[in-house]
PDB file of N, CA and C in Angstrom:
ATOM      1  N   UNK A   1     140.181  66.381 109.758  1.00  0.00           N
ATOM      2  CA  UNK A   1     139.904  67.285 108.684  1.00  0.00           C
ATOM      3  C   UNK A   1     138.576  67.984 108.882  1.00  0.00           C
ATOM      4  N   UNK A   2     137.570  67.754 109.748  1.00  0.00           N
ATOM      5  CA  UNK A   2     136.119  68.510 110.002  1.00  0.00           C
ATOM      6  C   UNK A   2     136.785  69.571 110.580  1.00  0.00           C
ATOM      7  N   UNK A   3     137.970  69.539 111.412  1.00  0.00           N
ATOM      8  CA  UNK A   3     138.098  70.743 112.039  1.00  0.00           C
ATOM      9  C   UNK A   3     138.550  72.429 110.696  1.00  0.00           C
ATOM     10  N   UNK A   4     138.760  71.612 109.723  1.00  0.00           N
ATOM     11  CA  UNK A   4     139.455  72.645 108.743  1.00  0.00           C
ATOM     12  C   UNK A   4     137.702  73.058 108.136  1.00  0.00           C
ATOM     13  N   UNK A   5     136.869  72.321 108.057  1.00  0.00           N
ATOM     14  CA  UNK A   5     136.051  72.680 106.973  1.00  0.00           C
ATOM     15  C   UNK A   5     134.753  74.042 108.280  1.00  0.00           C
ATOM     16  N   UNK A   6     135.433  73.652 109.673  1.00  0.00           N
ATOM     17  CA  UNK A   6     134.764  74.720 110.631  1.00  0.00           C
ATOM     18  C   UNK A   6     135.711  76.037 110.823  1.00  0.00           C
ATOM     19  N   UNK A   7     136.648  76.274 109.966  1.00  0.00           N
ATOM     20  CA  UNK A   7     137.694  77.376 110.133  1.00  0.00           C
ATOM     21  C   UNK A   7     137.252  78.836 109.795  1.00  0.00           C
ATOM     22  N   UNK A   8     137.544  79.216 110.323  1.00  0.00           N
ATOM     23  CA  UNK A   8     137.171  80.970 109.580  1.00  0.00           C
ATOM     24  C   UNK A   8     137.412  80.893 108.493  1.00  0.00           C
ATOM     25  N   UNK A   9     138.375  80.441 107.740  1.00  0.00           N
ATOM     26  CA  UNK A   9     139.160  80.793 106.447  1.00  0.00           C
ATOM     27  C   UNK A   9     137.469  80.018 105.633  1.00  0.00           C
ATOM     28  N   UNK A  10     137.142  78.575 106.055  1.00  0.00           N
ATOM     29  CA  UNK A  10     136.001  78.199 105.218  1.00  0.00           C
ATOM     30  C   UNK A  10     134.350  79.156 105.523  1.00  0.00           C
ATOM     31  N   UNK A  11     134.951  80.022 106.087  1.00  0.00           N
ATOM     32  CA  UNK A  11     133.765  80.863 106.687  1.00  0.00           C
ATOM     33  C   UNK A  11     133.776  82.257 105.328  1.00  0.00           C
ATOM     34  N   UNK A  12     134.888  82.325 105.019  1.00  0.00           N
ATOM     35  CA  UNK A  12     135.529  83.230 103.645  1.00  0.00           C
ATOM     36  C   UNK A  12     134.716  83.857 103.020  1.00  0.00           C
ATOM     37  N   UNK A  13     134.025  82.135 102.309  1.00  0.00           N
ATOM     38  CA  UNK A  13     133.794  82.576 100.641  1.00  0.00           C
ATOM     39  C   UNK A  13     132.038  83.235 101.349  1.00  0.00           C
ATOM     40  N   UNK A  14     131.501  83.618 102.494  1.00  0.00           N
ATOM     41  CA  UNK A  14     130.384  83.886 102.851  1.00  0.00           C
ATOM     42  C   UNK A  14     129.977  85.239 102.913  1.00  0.00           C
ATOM     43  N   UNK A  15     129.192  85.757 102.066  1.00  0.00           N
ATOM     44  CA  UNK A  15     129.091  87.366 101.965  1.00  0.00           C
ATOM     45  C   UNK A  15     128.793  88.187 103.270  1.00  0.00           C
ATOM     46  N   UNK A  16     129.331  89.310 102.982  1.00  0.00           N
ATOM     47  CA  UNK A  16     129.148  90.145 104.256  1.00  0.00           C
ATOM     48  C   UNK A  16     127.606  90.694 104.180  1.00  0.00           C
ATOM     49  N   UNK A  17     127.163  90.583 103.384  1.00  0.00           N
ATOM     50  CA  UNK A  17     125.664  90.822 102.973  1.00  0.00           C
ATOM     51  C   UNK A  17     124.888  89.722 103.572  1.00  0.00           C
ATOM     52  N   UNK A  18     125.434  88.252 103.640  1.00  0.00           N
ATOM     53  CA  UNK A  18     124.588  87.645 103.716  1.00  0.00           C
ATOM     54  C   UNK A  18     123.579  87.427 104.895  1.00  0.00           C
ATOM     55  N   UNK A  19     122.596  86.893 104.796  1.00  0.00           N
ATOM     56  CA  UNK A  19     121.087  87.176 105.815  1.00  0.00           C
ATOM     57  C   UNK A  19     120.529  88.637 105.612  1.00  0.00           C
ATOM     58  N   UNK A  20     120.874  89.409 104.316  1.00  0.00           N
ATOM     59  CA  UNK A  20     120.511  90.630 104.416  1.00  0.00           C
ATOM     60  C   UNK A  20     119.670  90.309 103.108  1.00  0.00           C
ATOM     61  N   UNK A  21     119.059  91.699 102.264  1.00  0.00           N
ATOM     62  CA  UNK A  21     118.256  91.118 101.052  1.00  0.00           C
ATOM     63  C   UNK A  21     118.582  91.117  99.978  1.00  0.00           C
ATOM     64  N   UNK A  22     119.907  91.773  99.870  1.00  0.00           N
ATOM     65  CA  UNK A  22     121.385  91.274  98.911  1.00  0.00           C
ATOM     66  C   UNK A  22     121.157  89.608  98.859  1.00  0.00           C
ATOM     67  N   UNK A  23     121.323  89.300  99.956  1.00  0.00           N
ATOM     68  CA  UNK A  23     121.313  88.044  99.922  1.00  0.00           C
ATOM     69  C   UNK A  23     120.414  86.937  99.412  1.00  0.00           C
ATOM     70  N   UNK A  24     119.458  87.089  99.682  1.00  0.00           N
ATOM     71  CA  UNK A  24     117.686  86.778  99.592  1.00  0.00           C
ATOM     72  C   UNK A  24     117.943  87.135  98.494  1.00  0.00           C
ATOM     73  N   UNK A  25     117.834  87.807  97.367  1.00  0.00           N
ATOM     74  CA  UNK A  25     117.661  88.401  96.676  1.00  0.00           C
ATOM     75  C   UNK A  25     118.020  87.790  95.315  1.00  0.00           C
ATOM     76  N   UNK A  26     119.436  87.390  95.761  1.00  0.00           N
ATOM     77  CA  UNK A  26     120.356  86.356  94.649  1.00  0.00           C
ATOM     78  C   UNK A  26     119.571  85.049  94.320  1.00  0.00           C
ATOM     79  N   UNK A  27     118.825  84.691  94.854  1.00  0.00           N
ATOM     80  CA  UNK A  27     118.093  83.139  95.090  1.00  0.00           C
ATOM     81  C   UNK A  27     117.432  82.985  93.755  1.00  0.00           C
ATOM     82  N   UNK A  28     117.114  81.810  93.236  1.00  0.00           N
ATOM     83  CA  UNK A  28     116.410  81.681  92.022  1.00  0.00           C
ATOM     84  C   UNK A  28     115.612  82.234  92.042  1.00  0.00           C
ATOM     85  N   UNK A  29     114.422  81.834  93.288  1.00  0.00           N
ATOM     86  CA  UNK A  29     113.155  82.242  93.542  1.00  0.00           C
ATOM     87  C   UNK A  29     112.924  83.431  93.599  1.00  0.00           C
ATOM     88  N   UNK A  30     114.017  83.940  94.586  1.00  0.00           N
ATOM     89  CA  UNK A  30     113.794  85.668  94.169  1.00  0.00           C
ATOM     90  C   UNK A  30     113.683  86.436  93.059  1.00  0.00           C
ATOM     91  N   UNK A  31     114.862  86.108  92.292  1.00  0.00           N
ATOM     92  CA  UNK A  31     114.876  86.435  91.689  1.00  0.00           C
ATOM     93  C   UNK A  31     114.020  86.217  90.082  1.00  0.00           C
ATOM     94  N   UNK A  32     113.334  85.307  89.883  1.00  0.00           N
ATOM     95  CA  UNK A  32     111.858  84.943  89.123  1.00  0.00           C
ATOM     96  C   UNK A  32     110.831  86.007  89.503  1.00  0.00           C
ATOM     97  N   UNK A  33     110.838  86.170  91.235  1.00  0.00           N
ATOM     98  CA  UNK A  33     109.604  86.475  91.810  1.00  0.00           C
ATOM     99  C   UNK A  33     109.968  87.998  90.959  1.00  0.00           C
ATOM    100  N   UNK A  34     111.210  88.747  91.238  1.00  0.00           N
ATOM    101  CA  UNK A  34     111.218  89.693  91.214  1.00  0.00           C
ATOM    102  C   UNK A  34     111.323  90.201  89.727  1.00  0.00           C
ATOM    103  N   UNK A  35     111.043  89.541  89.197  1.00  0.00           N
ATOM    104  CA  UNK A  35     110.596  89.500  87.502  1.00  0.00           C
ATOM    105  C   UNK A  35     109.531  89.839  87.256  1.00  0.00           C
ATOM    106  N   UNK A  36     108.727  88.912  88.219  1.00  0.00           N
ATOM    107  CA  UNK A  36     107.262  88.787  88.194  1.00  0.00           C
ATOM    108  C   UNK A  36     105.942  89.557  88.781  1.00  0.00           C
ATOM    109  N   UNK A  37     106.924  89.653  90.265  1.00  0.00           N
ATOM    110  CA  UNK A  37     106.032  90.353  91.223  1.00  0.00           C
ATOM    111  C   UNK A  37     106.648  91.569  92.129  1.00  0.00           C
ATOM    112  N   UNK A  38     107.125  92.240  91.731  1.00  0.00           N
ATOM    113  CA  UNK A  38     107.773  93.409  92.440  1.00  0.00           C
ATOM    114  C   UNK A  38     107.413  94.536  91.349  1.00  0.00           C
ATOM    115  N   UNK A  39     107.568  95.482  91.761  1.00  0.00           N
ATOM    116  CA  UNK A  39     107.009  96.884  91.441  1.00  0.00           C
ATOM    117  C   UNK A  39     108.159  97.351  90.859  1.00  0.00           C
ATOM    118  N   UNK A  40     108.264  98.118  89.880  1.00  0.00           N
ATOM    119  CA  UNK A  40     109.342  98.894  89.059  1.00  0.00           C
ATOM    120  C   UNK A  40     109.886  99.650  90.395  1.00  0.00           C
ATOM    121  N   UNK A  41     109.198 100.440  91.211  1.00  0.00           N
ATOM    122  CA  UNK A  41     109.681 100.793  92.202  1.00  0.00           C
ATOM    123  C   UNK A  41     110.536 100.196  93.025  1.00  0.00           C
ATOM    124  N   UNK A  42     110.084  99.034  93.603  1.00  0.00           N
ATOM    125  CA  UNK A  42     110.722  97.949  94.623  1.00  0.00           C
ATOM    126  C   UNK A  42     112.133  97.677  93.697  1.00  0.00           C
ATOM    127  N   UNK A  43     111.980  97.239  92.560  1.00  0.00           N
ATOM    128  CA  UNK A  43     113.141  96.424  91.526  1.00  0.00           C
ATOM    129  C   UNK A  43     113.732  97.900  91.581  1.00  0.00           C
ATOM    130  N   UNK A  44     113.269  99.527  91.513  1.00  0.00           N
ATOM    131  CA  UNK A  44     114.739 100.200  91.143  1.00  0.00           C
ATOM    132  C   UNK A  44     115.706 100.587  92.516  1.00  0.00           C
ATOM    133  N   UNK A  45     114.570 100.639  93.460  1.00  0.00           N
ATOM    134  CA  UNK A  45     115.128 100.505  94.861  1.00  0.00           C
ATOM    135  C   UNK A  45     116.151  99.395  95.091  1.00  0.00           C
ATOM    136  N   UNK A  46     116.396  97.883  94.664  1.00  0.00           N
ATOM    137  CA  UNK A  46     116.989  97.336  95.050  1.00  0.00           C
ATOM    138  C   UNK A  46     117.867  97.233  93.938  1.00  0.00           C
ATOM    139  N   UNK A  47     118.127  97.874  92.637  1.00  0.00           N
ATOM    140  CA  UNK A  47     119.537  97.877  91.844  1.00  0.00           C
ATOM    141  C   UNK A  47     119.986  98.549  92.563  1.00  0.00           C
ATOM    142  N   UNK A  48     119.095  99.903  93.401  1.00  0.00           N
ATOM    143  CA  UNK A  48     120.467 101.661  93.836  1.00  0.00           C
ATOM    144  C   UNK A  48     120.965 101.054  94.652  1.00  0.00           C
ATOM    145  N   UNK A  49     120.256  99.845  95.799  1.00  0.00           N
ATOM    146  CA  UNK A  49     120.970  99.174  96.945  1.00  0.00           C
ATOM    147  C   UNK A  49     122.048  98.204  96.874  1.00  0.00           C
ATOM    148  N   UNK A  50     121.886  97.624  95.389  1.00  0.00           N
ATOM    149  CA  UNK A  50     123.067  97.093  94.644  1.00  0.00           C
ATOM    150  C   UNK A  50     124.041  97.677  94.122  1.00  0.00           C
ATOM    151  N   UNK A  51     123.856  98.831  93.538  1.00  0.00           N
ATOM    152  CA  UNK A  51     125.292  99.460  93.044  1.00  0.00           C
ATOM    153  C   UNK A  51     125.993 100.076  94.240  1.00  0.00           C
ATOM    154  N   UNK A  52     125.051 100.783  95.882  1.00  0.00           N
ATOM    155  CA  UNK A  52     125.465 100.730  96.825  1.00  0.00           C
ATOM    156  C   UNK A  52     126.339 100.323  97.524  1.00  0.00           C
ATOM    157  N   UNK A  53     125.646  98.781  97.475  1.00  0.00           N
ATOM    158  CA  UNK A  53     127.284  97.687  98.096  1.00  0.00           C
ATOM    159  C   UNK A  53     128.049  97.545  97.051  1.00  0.00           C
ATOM    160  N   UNK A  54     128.133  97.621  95.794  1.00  0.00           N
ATOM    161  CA  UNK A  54     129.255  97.528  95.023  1.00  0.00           C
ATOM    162  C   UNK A  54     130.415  98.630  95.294  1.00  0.00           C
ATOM    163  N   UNK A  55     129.707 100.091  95.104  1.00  0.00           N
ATOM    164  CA  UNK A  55     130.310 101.581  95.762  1.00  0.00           C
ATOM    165  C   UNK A  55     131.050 101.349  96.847  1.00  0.00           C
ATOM    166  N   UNK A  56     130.957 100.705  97.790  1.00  0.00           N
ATOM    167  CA  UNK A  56     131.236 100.809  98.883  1.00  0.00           C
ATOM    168  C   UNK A  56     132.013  99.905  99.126  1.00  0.00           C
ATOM    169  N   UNK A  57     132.536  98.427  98.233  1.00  0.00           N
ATOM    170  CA  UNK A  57     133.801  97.820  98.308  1.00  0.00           C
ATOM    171  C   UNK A  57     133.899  97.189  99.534  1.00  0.00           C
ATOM    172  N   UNK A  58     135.409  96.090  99.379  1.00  0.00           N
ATOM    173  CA  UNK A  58     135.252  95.421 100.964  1.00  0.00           C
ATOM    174  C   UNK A  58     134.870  94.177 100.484  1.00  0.00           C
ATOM    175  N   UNK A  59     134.684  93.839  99.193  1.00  0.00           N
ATOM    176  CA  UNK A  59     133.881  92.766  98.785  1.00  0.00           C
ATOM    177  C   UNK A  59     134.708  91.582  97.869  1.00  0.00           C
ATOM    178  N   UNK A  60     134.614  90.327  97.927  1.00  0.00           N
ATOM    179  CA  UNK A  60     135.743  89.263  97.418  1.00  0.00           C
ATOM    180  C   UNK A  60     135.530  90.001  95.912  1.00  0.00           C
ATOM    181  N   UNK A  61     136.543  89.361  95.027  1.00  0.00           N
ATOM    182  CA  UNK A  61     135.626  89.257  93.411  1.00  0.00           C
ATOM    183  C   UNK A  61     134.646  88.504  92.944  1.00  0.00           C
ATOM    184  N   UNK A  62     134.586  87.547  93.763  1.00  0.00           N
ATOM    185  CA  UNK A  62     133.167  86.821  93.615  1.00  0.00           C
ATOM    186  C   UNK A  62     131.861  87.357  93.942  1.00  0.00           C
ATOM    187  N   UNK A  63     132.146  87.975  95.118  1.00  0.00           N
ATOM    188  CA  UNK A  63     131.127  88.791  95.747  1.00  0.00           C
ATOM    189  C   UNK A  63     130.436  89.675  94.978  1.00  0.00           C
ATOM    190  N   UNK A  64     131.649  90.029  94.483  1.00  0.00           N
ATOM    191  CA  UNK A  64     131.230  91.567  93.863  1.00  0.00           C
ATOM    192  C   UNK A  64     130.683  91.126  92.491  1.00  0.00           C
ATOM    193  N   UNK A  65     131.322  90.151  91.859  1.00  0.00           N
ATOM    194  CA  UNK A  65     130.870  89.776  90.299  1.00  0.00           C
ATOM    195  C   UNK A  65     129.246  89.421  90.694  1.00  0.00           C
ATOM    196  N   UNK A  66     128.902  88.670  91.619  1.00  0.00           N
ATOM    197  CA  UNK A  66     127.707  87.922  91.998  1.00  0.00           C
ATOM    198  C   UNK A  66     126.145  89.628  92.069  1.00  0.00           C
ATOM    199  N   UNK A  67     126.991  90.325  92.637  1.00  0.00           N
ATOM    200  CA  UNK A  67     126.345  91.554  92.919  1.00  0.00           C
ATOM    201  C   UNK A  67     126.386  92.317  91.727  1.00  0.00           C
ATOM    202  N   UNK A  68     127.654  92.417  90.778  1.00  0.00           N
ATOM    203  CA  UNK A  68     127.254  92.885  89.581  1.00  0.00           C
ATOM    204  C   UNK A  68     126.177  92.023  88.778  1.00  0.00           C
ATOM    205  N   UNK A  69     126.158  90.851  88.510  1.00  0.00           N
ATOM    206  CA  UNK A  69     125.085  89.753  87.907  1.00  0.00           C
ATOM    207  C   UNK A  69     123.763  90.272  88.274  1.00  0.00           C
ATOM    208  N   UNK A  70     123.530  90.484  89.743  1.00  0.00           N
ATOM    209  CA  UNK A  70     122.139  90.308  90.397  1.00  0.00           C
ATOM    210  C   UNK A  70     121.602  92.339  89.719  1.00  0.00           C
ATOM    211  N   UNK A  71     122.602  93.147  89.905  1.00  0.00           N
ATOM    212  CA  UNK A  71     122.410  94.552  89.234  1.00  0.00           C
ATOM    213  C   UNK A  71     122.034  94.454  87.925  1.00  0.00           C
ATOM    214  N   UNK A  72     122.700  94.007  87.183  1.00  0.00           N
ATOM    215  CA  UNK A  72     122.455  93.595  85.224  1.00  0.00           C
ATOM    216  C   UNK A  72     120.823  93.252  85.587  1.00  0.00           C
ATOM    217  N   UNK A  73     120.791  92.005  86.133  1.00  0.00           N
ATOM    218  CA  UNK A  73     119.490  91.274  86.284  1.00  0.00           C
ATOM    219  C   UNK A  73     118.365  92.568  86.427  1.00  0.00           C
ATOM    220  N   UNK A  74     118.398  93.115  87.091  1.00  0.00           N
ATOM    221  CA  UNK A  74     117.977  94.392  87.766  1.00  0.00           C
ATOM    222  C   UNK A  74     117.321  95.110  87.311  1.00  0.00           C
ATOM    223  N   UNK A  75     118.576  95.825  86.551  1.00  0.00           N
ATOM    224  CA  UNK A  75     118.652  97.088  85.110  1.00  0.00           C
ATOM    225  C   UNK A  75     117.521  96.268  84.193  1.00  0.00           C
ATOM    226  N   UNK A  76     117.750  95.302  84.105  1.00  0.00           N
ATOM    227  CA  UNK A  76     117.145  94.392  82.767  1.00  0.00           C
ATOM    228  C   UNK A  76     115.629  94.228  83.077  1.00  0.00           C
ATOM    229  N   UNK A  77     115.002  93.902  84.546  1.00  0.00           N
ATOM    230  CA  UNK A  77     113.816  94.169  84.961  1.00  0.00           C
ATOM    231  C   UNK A  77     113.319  95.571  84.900  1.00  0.00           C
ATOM    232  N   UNK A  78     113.882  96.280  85.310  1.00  0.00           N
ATOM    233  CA  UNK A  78     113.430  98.163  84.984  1.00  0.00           C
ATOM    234  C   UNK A  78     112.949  98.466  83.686  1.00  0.00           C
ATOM    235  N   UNK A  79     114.505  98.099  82.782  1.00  0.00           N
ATOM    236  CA  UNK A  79     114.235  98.474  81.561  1.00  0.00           C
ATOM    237  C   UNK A  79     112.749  97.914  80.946  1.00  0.00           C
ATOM    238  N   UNK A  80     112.643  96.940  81.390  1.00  0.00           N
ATOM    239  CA  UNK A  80     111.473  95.614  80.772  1.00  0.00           C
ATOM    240  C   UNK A  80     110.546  96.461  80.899  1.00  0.00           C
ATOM    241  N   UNK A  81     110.504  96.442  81.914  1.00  0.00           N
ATOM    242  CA  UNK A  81     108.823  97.663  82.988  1.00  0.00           C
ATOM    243  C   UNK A  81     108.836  98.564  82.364  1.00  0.00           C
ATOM    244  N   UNK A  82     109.867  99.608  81.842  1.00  0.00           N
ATOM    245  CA  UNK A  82     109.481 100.916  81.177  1.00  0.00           C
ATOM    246  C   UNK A  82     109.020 100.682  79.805  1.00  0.00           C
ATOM    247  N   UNK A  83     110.080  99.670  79.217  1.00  0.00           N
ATOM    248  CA  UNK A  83     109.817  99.673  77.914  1.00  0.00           C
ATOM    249  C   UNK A  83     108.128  99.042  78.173  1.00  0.00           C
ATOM    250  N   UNK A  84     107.205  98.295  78.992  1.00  0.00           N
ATOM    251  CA  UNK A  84     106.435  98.069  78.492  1.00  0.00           C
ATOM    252  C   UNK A  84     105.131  99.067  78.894  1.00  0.00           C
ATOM    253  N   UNK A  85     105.522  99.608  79.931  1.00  0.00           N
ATOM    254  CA  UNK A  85     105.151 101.165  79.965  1.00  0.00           C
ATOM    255  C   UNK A  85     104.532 102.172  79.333  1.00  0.00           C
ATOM    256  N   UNK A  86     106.388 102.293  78.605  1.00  0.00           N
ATOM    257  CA  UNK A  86     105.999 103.340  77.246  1.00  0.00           C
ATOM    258  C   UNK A  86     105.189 102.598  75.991  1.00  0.00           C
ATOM    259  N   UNK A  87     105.321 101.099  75.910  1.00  0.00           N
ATOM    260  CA  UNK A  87     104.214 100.821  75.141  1.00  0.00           C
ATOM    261  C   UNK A  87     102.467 101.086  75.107  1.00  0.00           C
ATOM    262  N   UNK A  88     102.511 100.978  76.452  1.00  0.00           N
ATOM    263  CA  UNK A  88     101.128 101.402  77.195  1.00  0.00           C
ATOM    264  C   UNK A  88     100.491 102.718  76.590  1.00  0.00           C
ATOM    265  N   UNK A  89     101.460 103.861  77.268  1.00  0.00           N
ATOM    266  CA  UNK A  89     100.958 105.302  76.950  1.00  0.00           C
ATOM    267  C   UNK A  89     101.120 105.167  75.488  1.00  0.00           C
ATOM    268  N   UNK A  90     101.945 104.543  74.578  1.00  0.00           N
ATOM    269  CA  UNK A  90     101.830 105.122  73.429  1.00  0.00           C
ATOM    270  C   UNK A  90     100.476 104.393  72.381  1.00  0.00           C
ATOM    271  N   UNK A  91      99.942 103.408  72.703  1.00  0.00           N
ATOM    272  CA  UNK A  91      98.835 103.044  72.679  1.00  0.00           C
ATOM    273  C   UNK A  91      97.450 103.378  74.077  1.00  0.00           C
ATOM    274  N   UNK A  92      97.648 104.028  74.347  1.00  0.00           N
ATOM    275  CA  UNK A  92      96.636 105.349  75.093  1.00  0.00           C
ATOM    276  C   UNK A  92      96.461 106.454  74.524  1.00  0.00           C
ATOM    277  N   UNK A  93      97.707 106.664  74.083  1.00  0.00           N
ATOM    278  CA  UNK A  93      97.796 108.054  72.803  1.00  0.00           C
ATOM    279  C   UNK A  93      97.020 107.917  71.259  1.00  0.00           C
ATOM    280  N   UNK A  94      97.175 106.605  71.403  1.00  0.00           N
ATOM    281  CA  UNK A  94      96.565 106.320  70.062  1.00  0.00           C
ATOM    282  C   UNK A  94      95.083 106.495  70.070  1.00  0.00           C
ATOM    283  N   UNK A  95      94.515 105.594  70.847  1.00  0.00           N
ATOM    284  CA  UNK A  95      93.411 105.640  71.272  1.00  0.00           C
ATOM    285  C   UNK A  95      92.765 106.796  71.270  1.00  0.00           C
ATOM    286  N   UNK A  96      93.085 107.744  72.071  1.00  0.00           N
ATOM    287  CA  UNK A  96      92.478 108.689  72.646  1.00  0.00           C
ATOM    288  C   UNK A  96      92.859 109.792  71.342  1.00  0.00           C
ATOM    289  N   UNK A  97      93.643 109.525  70.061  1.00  0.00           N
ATOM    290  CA  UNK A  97      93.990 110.214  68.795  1.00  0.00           C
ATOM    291  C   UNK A  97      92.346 109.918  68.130  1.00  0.00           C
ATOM    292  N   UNK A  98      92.242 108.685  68.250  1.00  0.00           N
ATOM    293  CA  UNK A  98      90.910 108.028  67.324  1.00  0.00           C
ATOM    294  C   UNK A  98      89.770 108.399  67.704  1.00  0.00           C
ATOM    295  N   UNK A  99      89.644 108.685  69.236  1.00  0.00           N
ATOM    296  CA  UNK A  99      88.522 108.985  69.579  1.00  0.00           C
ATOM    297  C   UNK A  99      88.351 110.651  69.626  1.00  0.00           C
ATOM    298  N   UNK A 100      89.017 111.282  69.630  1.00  0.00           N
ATOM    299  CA  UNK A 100      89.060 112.951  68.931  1.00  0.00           C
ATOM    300  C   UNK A 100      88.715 112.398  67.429  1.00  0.00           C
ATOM    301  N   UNK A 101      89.072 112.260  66.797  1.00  0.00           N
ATOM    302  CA  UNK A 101      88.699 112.196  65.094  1.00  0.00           C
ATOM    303  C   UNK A 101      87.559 111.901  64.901  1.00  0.00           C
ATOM    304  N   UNK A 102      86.967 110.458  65.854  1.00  0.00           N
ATOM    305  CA  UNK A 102      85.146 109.906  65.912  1.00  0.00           C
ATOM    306  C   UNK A 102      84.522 111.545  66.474  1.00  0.00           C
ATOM    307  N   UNK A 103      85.007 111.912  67.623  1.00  0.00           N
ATOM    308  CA  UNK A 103      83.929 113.137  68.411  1.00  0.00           C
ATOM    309  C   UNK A 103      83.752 114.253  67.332  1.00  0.00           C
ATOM    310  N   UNK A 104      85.179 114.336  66.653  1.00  0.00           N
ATOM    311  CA  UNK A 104      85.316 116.109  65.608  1.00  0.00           C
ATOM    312  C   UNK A 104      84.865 115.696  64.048  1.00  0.00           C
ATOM    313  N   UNK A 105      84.231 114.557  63.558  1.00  0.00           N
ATOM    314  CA  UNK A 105      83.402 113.988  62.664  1.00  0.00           C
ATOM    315  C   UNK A 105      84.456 113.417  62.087  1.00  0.00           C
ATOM    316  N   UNK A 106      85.837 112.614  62.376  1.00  0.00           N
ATOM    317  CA  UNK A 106      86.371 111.908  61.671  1.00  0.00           C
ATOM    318  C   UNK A 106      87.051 112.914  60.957  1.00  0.00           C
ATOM    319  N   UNK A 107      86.903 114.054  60.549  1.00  0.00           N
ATOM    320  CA  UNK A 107      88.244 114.647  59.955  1.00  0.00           C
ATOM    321  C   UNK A 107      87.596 114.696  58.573  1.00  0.00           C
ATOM    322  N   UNK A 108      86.062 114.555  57.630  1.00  0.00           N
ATOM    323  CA  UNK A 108      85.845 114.268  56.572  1.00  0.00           C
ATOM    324  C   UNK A 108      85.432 115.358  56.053  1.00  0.00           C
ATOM    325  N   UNK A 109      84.603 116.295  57.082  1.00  0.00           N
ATOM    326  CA  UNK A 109      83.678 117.274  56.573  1.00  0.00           C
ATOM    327  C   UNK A 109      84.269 118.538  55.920  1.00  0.00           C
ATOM    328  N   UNK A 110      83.912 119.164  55.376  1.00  0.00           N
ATOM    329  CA  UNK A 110      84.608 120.420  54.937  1.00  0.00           C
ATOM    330  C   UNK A 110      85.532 120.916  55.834  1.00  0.00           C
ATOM    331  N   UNK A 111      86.075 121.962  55.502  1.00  0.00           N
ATOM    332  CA  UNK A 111      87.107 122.433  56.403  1.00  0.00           C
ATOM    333  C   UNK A 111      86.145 124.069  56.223  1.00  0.00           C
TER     334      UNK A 111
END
């Protein structure tokens, strides 16, 4: 029976991606890291490279569900980054609202 578990067929369930950064990518660690430490850039670069191999088919349903998961994951890091982004500028805006009102006397003096 070792000879069945060395068969192509058990060679199957192994992505055609895999050793690539599809692959890498899926990993816990990666995927934490890439929560943590990757650039909105890097993270949107590697959803387009994900919906890529999805586009392009050829892939088990596992494969592909695994690659849709790791895309969601993805989208969900982007979104995170912008939304906290646009929190940024919109408290820069604020700021820089308050400090026009201090420079132009606060807005009190006659008109």
């Amino acid at each position: 029976m070792a000879k069945d578990s060395a068969s192509p067929s058990a060679g199957h369930n192994q992505s055609p991606l895999a050793g690539s950064e599809f692959a890498l990518s899926r990993s816990p660690e990666r995927s934490e890291g890439t929560a943590k430490g990757q650039s909105f850039e890097e993270a949107f670069a590697q959803l387009e490279r994900t919906v890529q191999a999805l586009d392009a088919g050829g892939l088990t349903l596992e494969q592909a569900t695994d690659l849709f998961g790791e895309g969601m994951r993805l989208a969900k890091v982007c979104h995170d980054m912008l939304d906290a982004t646009e929190l940024k500028v919109r408290q820069l805006q604020v700021n820089f609202g308050q400090q026009i009102r201090l420079i132009d006397g606060g807005g009190n003096g006659p008109c």
